[in-house]
C-alpha atoms as a PDB file:
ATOM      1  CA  UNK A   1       0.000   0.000   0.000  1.00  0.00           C
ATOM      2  CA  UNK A   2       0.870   3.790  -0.599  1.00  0.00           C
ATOM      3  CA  UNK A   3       2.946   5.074   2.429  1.00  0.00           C
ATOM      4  CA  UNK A   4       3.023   9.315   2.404  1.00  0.00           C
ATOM      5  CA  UNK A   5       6.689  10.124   3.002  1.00  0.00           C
ATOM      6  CA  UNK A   6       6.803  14.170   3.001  1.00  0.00           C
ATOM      7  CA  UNK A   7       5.268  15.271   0.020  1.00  0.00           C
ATOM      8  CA  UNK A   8       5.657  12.090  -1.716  1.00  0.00           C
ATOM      9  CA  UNK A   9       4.098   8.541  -1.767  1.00  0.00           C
ATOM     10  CA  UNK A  10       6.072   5.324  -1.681  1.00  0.00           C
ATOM     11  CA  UNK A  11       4.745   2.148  -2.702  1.00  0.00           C
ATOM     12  CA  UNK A  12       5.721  -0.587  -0.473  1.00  0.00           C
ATOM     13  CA  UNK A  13       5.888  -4.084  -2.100  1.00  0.00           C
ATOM     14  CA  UNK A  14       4.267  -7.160  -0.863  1.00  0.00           C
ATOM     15  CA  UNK A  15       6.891  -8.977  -2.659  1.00  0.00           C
ATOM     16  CA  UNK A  16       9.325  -8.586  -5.717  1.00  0.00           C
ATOM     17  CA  UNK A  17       9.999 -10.384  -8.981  1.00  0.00           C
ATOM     18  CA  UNK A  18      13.112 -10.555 -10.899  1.00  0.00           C
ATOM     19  CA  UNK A  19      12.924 -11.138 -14.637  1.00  0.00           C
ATOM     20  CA  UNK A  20      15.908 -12.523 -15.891  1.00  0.00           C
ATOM     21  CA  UNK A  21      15.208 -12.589 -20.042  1.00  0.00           C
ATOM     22  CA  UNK A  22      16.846 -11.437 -23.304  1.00  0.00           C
ATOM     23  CA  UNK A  23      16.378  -7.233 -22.835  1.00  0.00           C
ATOM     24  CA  UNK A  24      13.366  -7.151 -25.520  1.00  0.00           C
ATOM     25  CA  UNK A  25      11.812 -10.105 -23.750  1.00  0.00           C
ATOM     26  CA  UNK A  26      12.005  -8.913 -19.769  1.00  0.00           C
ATOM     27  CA  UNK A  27      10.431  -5.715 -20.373  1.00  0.00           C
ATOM     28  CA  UNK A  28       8.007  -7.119 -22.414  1.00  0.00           C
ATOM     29  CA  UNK A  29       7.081  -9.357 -19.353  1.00  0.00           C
ATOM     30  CA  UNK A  30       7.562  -7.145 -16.741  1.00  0.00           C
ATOM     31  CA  UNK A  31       5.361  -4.646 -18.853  1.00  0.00           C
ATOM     32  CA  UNK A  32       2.322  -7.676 -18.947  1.00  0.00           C
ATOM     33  CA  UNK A  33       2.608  -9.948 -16.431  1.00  0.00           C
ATOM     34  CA  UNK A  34      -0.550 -10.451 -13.895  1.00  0.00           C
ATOM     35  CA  UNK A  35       1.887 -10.952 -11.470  1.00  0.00           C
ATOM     36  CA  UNK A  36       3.380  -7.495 -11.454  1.00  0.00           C
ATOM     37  CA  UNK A  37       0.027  -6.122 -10.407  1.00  0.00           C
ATOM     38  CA  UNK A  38      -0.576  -8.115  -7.330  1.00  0.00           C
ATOM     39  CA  UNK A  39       3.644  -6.747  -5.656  1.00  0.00           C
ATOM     40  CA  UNK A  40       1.804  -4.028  -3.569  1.00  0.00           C
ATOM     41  CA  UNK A  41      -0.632  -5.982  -2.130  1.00  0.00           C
ATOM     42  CA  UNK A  42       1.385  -5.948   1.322  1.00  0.00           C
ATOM     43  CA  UNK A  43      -0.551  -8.547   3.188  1.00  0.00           C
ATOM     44  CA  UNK A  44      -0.011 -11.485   1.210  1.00  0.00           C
ATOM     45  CA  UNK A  45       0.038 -15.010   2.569  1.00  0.00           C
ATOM     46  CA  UNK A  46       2.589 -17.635   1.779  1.00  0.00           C
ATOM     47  CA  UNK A  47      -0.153 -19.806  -0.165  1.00  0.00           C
ATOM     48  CA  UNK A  48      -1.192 -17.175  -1.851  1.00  0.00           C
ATOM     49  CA  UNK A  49       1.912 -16.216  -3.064  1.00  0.00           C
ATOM     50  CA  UNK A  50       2.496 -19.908  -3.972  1.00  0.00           C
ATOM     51  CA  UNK A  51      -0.728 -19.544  -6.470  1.00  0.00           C
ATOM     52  CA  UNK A  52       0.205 -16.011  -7.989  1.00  0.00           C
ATOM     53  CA  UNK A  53       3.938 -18.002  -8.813  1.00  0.00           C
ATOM     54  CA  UNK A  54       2.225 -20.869 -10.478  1.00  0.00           C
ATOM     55  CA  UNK A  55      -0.302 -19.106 -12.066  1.00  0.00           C
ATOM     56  CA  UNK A  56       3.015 -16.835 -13.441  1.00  0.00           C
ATOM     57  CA  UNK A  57       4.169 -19.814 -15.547  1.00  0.00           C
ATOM     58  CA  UNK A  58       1.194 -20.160 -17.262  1.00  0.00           C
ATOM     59  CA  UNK A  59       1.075 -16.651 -17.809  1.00  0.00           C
ATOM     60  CA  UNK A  60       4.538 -16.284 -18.755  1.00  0.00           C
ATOM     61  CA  UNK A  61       4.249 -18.867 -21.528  1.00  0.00           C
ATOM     62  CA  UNK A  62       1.444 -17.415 -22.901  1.00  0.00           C
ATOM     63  CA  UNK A  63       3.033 -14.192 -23.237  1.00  0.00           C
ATOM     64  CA  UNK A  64       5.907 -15.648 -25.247  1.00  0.00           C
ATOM     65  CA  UNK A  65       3.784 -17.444 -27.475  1.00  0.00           C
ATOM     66  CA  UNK A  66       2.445 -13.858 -28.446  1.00  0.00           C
ATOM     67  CA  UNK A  67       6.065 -12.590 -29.336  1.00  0.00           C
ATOM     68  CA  UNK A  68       6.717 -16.413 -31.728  1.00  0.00           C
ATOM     69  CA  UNK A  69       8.127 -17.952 -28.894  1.00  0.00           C
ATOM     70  CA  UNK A  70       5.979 -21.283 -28.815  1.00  0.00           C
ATOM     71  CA  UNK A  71       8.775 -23.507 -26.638  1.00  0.00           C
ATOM     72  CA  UNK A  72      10.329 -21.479 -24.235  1.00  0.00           C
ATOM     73  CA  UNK A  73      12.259 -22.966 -21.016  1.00  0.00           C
ATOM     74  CA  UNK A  74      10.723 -21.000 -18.098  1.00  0.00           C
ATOM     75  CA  UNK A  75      11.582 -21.382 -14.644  1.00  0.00           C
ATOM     76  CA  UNK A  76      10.185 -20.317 -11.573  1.00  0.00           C
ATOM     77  CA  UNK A  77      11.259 -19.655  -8.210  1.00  0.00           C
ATOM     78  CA  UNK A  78      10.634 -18.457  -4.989  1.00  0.00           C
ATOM     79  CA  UNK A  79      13.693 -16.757  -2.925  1.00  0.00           C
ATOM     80  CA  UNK A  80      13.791 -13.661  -0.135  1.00  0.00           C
ATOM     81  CA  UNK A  81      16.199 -10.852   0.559  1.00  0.00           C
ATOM     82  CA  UNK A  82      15.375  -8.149   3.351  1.00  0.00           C
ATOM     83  CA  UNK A  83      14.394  -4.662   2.374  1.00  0.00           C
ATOM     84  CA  UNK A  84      13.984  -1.788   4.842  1.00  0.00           C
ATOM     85  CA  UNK A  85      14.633  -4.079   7.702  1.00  0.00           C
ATOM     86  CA  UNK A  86      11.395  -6.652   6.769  1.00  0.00           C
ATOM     87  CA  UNK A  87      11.842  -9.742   4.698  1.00  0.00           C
ATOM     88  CA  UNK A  88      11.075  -9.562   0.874  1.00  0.00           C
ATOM     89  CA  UNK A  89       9.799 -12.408  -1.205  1.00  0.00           C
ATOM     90  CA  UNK A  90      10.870 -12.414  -4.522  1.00  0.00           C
ATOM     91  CA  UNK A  91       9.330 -14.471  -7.390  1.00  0.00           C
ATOM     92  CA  UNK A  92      12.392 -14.617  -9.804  1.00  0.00           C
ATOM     93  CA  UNK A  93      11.392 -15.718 -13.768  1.00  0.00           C
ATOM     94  CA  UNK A  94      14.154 -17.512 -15.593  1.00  0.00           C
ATOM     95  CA  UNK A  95      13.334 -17.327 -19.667  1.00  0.00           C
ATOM     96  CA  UNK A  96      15.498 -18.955 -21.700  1.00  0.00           C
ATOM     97  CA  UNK A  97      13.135 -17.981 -25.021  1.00  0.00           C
ATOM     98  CA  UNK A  98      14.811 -19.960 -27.408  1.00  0.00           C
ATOM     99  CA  UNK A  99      13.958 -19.742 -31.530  1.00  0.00           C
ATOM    100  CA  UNK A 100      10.776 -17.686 -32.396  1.00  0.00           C
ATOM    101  CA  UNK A 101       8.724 -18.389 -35.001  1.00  0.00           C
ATOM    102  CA  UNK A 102       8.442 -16.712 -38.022  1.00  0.00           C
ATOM    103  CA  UNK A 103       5.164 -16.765 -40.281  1.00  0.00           C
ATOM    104  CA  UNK A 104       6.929 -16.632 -43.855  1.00  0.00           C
ATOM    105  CA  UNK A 105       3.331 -16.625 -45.790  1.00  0.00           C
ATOM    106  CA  UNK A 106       0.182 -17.423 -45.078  1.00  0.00           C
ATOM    107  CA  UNK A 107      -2.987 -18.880 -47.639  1.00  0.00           C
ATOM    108  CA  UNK A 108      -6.604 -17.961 -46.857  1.00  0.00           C
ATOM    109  CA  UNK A 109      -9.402 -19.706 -48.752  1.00  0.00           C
ATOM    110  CA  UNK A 110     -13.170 -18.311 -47.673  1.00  0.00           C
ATOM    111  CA  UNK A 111     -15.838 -20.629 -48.091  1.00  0.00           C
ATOM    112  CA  UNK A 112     -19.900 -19.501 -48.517  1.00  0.00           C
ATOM    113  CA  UNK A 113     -21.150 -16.580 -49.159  1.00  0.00           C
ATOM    114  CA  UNK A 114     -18.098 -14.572 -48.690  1.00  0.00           C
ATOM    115  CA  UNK A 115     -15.996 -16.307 -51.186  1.00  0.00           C
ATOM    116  CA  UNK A 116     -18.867 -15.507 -53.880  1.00  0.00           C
ATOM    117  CA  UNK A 117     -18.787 -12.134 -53.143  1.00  0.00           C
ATOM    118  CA  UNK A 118     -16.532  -9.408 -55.430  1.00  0.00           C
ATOM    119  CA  UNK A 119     -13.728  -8.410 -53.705  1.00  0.00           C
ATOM    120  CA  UNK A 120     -14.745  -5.125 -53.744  1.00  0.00           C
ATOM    121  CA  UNK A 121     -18.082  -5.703 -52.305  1.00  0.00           C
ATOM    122  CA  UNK A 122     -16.524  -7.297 -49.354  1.00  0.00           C
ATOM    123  CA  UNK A 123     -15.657  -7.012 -45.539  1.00  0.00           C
ATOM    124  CA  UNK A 124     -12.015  -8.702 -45.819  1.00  0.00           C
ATOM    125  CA  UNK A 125      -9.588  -6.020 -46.093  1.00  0.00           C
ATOM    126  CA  UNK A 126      -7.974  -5.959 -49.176  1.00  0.00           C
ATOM    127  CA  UNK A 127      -4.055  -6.423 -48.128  1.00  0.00           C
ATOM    128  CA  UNK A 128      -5.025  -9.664 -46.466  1.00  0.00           C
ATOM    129  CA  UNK A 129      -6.561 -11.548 -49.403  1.00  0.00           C
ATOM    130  CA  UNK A 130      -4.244  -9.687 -52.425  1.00  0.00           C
ATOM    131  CA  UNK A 131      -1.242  -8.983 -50.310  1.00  0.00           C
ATOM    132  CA  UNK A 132       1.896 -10.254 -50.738  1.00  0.00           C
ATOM    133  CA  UNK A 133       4.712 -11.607 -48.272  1.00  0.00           C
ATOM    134  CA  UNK A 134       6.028  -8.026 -46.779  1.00  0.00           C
ATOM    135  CA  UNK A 135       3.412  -6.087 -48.290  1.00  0.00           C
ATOM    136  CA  UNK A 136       0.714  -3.938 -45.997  1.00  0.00           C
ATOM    137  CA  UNK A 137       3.074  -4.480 -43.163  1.00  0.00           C
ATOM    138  CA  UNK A 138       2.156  -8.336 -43.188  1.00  0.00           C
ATOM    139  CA  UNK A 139       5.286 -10.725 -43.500  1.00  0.00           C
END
């Protein structure tokens, strides 16, 4: 929770997690993991804790699977330091992201009514059905 220290407000962390990716990759994560929203909740139990980690792997994967990365190695674990005086939990992510994929071209048939329309009567936007590879911004 907020503390007010002067004029300003520091948040105090229920726990910490350490990202330990490729630069592009950790702040990705660290930008869109669930877990990041849950550090200030101060008054976290251990099980709880236990479930936000687990649920983190999950969550983690899922996130690299957005950026290509379909079999990452991910490992999660649970450590503590102390900060200000008070014990710190830290949830540390290990990524080792390994190859990403790479769509080189992709083939869309329609079938019904859609594939009987004109092209220019139609909902599909145009650089999807005539694009090329790279063209439109679609590779």
């Amino acid at each position: 929770m907020p503390e007010l220290q002067g004029d300003t407000v520091a948040v105090v962390f229920g726990f910490d997690v350490d990202v330990r990716a490729s630069d592009d990759v950790k702040a990705y994560l660290e930008r869109h993991l669930d877990l990041m929203r849950y550090r200030t909740l101060a008054d976290l139990d251990d099980t709880e804790l236990e479930r936000l980690a687990v649920a983190a792997d999950t969550n983690t994967r899922e996130l690299l699977a957005t950026l290509g990365h379909f079999s990452p190695e991910v490992t999660i674990t649970r450590t503590q330091s102390v900060s200000d005086g008070r014990p710190m939990p830290i949830v540390r992510i290990v990524v080792q992201e390994g190859p990403a994929t790479t769509v080189r071209s992709v083939a869309l048939s329609f079938q019904g009514d859609i594939a009987e329309q004109p092209a220019e009567e139609s909902d599909v936007p145009t650089q999807l059905v005539t694009g090329g590879v790279g063209e439109g911004g679609h590779e």
